[in-house]
C-alpha atoms as a PDB file:
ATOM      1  CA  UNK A   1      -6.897  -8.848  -7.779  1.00  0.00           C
ATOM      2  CA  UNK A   2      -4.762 -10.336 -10.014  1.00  0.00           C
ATOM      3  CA  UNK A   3      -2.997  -7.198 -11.249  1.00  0.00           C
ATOM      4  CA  UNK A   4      -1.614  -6.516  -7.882  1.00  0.00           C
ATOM      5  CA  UNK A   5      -0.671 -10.180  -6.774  1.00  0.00           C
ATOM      6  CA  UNK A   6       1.369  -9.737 -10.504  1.00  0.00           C
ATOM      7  CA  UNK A   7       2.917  -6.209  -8.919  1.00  0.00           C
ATOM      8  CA  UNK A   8       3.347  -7.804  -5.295  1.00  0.00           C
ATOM      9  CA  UNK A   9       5.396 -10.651  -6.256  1.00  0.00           C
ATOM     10  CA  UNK A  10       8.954  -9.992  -7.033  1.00  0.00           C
ATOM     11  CA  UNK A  11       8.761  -7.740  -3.936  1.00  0.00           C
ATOM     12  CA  UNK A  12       7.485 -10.542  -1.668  1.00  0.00           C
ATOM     13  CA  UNK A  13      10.209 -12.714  -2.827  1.00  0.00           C
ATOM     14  CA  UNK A  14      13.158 -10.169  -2.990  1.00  0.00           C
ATOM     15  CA  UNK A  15      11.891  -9.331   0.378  1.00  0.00           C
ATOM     16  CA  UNK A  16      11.710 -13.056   1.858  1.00  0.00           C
ATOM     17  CA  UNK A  17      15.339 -13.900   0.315  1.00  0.00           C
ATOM     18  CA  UNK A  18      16.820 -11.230   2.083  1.00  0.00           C
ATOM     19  CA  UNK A  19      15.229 -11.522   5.282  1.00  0.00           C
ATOM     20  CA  UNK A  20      16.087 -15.300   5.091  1.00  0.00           C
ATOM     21  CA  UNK A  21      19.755 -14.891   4.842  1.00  0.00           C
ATOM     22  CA  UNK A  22      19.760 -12.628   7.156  1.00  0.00           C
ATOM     23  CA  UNK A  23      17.676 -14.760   9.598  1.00  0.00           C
ATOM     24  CA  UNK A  24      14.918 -11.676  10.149  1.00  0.00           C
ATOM     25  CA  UNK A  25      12.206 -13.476   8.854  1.00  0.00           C
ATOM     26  CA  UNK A  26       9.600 -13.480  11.322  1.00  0.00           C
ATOM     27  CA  UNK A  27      10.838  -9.529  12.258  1.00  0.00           C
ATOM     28  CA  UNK A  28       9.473  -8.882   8.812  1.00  0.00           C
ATOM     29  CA  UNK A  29       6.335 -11.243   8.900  1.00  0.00           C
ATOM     30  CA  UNK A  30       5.479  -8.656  11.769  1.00  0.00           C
ATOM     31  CA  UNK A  31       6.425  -5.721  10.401  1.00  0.00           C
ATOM     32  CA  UNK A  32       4.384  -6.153   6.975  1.00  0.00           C
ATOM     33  CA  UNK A  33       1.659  -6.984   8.928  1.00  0.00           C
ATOM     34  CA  UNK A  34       1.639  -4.068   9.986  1.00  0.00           C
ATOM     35  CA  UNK A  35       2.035  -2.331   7.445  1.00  0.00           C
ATOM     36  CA  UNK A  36      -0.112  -4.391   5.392  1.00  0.00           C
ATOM     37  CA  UNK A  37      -3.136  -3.161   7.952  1.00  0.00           C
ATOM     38  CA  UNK A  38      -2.003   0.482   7.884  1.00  0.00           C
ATOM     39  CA  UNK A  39      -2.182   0.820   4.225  1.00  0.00           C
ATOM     40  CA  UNK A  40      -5.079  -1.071   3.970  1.00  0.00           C
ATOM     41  CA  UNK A  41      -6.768   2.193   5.674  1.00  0.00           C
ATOM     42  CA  UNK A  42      -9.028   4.128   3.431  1.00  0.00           C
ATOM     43  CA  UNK A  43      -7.732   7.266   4.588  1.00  0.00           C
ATOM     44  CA  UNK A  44      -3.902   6.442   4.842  1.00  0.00           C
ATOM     45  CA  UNK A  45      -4.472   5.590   1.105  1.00  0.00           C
ATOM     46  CA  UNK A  46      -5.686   8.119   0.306  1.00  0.00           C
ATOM     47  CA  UNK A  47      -2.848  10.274   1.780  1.00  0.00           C
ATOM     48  CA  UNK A  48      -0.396   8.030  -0.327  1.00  0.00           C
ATOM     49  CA  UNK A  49      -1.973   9.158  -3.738  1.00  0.00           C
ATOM     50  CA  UNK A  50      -2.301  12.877  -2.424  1.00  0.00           C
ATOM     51  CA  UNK A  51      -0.265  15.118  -5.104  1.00  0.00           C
ATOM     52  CA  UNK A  52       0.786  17.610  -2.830  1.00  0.00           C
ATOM     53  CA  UNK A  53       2.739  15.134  -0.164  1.00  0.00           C
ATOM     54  CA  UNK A  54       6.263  14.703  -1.810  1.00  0.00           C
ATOM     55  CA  UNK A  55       7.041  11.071  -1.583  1.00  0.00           C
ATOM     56  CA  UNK A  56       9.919  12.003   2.024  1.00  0.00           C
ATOM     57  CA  UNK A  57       6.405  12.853   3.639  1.00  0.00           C
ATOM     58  CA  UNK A  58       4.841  10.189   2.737  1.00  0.00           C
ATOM     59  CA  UNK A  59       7.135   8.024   3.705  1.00  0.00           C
ATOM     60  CA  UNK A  60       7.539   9.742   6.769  1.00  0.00           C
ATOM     61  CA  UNK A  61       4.044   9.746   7.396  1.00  0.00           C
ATOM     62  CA  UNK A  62       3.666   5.429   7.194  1.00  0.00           C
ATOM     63  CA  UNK A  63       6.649   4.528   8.683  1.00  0.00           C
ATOM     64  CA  UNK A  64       5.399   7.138  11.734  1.00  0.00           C
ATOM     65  CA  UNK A  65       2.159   5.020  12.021  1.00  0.00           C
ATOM     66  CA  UNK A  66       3.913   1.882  12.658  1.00  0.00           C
ATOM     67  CA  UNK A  67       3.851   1.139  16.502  1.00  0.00           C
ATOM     68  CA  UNK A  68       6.218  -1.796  16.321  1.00  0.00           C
ATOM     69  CA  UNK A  69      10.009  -2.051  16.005  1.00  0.00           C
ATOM     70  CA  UNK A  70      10.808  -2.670  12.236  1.00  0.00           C
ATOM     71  CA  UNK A  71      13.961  -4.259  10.314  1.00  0.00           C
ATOM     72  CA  UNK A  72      16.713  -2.494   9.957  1.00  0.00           C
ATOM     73  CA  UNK A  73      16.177  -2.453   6.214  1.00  0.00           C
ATOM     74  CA  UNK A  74      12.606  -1.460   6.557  1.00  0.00           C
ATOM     75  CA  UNK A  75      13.000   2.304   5.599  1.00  0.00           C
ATOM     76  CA  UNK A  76      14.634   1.267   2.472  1.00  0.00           C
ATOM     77  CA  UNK A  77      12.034  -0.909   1.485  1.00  0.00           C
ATOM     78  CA  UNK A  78       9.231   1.532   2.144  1.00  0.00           C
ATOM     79  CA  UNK A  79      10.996   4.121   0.511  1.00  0.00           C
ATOM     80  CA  UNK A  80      11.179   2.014  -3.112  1.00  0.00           C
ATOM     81  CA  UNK A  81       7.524   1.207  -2.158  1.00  0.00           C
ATOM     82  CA  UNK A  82       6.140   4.913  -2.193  1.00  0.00           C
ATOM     83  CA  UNK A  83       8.999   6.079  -4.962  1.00  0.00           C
ATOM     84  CA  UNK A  84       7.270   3.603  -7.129  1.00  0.00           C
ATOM     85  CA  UNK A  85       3.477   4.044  -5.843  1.00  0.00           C
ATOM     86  CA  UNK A  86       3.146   0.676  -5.022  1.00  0.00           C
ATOM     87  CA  UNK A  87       2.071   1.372  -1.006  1.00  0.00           C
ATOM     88  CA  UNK A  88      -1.384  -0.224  -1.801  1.00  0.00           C
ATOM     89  CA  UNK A  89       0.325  -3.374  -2.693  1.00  0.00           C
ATOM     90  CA  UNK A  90       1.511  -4.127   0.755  1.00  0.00           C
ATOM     91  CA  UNK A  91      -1.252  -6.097   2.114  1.00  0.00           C
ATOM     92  CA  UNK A  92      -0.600  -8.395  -1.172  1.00  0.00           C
ATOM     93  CA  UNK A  93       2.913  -8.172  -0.511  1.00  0.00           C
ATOM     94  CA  UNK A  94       2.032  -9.343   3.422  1.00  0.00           C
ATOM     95  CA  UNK A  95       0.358 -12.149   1.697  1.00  0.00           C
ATOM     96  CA  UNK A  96       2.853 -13.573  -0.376  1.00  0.00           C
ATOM     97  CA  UNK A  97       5.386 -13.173   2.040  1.00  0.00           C
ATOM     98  CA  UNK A  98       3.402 -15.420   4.297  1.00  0.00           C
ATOM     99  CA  UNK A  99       3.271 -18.274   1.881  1.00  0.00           C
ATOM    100  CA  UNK A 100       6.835 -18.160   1.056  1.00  0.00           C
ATOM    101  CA  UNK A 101       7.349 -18.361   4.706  1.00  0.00           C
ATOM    102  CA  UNK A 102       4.752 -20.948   5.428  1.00  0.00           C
ATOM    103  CA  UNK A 103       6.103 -23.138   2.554  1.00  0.00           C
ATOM    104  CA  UNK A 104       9.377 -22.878   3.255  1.00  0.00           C
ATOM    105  CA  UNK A 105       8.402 -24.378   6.951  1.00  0.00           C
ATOM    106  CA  UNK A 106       5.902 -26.692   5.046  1.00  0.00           C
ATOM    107  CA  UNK A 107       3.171 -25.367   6.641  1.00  0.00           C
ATOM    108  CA  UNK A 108      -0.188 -23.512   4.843  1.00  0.00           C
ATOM    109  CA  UNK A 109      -2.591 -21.373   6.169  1.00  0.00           C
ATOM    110  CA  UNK A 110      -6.516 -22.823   6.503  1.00  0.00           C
ATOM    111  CA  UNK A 111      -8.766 -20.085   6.389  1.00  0.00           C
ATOM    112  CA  UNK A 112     -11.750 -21.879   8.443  1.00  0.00           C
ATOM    113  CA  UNK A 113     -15.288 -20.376   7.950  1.00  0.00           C
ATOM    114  CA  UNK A 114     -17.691 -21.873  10.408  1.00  0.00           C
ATOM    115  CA  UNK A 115     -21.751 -20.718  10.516  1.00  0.00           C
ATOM    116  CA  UNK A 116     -20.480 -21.032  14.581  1.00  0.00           C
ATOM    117  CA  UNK A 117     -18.182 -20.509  17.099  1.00  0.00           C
ATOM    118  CA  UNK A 118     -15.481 -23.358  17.097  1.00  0.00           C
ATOM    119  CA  UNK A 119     -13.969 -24.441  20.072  1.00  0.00           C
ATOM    120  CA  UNK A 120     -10.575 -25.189  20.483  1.00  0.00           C
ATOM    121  CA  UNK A 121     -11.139 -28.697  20.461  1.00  0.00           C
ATOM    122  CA  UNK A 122     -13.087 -29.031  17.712  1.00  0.00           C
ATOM    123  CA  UNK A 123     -10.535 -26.248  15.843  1.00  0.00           C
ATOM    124  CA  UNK A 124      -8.088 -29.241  16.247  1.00  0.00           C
ATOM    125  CA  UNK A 125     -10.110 -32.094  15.897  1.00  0.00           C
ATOM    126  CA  UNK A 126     -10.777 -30.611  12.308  1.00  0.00           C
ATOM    127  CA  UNK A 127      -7.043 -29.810  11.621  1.00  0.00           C
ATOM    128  CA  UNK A 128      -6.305 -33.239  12.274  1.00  0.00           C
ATOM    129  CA  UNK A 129      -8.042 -34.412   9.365  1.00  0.00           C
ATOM    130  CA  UNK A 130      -7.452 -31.896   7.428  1.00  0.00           C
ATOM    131  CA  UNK A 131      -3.560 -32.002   7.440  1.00  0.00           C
ATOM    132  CA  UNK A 132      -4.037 -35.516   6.396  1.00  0.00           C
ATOM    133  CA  UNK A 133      -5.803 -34.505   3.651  1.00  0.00           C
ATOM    134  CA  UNK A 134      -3.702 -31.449   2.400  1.00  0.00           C
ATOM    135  CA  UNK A 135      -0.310 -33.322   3.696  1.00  0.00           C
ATOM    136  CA  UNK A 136       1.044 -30.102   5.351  1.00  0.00           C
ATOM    137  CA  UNK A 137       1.089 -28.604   8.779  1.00  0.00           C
ATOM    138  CA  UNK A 138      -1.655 -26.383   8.820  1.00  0.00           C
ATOM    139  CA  UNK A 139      -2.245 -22.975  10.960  1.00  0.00           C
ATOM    140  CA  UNK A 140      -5.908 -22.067  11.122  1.00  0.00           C
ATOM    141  CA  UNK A 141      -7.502 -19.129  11.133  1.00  0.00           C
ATOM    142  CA  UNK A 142     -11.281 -19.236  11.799  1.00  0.00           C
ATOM    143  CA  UNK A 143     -13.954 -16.639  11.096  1.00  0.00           C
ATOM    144  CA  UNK A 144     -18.053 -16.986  11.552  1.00  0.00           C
ATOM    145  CA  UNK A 145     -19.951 -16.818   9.000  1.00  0.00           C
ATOM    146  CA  UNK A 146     -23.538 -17.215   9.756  1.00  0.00           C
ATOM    147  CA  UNK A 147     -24.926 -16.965   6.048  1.00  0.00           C
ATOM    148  CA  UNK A 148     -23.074 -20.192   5.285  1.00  0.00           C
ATOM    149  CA  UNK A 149     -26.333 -21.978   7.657  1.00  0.00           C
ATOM    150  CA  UNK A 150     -24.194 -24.845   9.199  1.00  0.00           C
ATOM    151  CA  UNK A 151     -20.460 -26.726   8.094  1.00  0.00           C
ATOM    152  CA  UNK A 152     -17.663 -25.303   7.360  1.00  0.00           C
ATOM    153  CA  UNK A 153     -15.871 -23.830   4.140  1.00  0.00           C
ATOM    154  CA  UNK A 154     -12.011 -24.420   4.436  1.00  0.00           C
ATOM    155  CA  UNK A 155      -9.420 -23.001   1.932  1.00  0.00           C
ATOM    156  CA  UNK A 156      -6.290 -23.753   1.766  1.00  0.00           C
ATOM    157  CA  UNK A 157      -3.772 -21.851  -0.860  1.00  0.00           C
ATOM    158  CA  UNK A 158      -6.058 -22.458  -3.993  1.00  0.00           C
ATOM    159  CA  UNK A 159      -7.655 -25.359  -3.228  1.00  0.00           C
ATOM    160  CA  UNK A 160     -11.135 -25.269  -1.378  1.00  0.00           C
ATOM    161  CA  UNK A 161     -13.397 -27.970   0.481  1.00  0.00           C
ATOM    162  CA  UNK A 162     -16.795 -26.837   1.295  1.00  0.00           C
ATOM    163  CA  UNK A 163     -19.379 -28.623   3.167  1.00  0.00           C
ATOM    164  CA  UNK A 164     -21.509 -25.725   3.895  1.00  0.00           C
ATOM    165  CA  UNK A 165     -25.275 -26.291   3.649  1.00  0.00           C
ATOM    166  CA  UNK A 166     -24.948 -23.078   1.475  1.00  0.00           C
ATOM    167  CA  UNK A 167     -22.883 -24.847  -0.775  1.00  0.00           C
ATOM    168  CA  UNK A 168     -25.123 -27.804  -1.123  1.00  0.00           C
ATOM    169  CA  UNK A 169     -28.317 -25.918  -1.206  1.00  0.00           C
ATOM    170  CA  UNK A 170     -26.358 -24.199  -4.066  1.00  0.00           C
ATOM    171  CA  UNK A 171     -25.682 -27.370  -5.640  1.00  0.00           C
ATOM    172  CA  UNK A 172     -29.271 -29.149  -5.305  1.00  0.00           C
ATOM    173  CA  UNK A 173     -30.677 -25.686  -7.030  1.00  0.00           C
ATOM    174  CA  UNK A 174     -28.416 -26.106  -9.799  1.00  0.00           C
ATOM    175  CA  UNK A 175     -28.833 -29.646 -10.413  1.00  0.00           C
ATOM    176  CA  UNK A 176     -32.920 -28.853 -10.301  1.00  0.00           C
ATOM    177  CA  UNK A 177     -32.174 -25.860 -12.659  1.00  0.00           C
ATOM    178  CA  UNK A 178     -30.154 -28.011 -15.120  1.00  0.00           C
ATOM    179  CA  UNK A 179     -33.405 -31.033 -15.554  1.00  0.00           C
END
């Protein structure tokens, strides 16, 4: 959603400057994680909105459903988070944080979706090639996807390559279509 990526930003980046001069960094790639995963929950969201929580309890309330030892700075930040209603934007926020981090370490994130199980081996005989043809370092993650028949679809920031057999059954319909 572009709307919250637009909302999410100067927080991400506010939030990476800081934690880079003050060398916390990965502490706060794991703590909006978590965060990112707790707010994501239907029902935690739905407390967040709830009009007759004042905004202590609900900050009270997510920074008591974190398991995980936060920043020092971490109340503060959730507390301009839920004074301004913008909880729901932490998985974006999670997001963006992550690719200021990656490319700051000149790395990117490939998401990897395979109609099978990939081995390790074949996890890194495909990063190989890839990384030569993104020219970054490159930390996978792989799903399954069995509706994608056989191939892979790999996306890396905005750019895609997909070999699926979806994705050229898709593309032999639409070149029958178009004749």
């Amino acid at each position: 959603m572009a709307e919250l990526s637009t909302i999410a930003r100067p927080y991400a980046e506010a939030l990476y400057a800081a934690a880079r001069d003050k060398s916390t960094v990965a502490q706060w790639s794991t703590a909006l994680n978590e965060l990112a995963q707790i707010s994501s929950n239907e029902d935690v969201r739905e407390v967040m909105t709830d009009p007759r929580l004042s905004k202590a309890q609900r900050k009270e309330l997510l920074l008591g459903l974190v398991k995980s030892a936060l920043p020092a700075e971490a109340s503060n930040f959730v507390d301009l988070l839920v004074e301004n209603d913008r909880v729901i934007t932490l998985p974006e926020i999670a997001e963006q944080f992550e690719d200021l981090k990656n490319r700051h370490e000149g790395s990117a994130i490939a998401k990897i979706v395979s109609a099978f199980e990939l081995s390790d081996a074949q996890v890194q005989e495909l990063l190989v090639g890839l990384e030569k043809k993104f020219g970054v370092k490159l930390k996978p993650e792989v799903t399954v996807d069995n509706s994608i028949i056989g191939g892979v679809r790999v996306t890396v920031g905005d750019q895609v390559l997909d070999t699926s057999v979806q994705a050229q059954l898709t593309r032999l319909r639409d070149t029958l279509a178009a004749q």
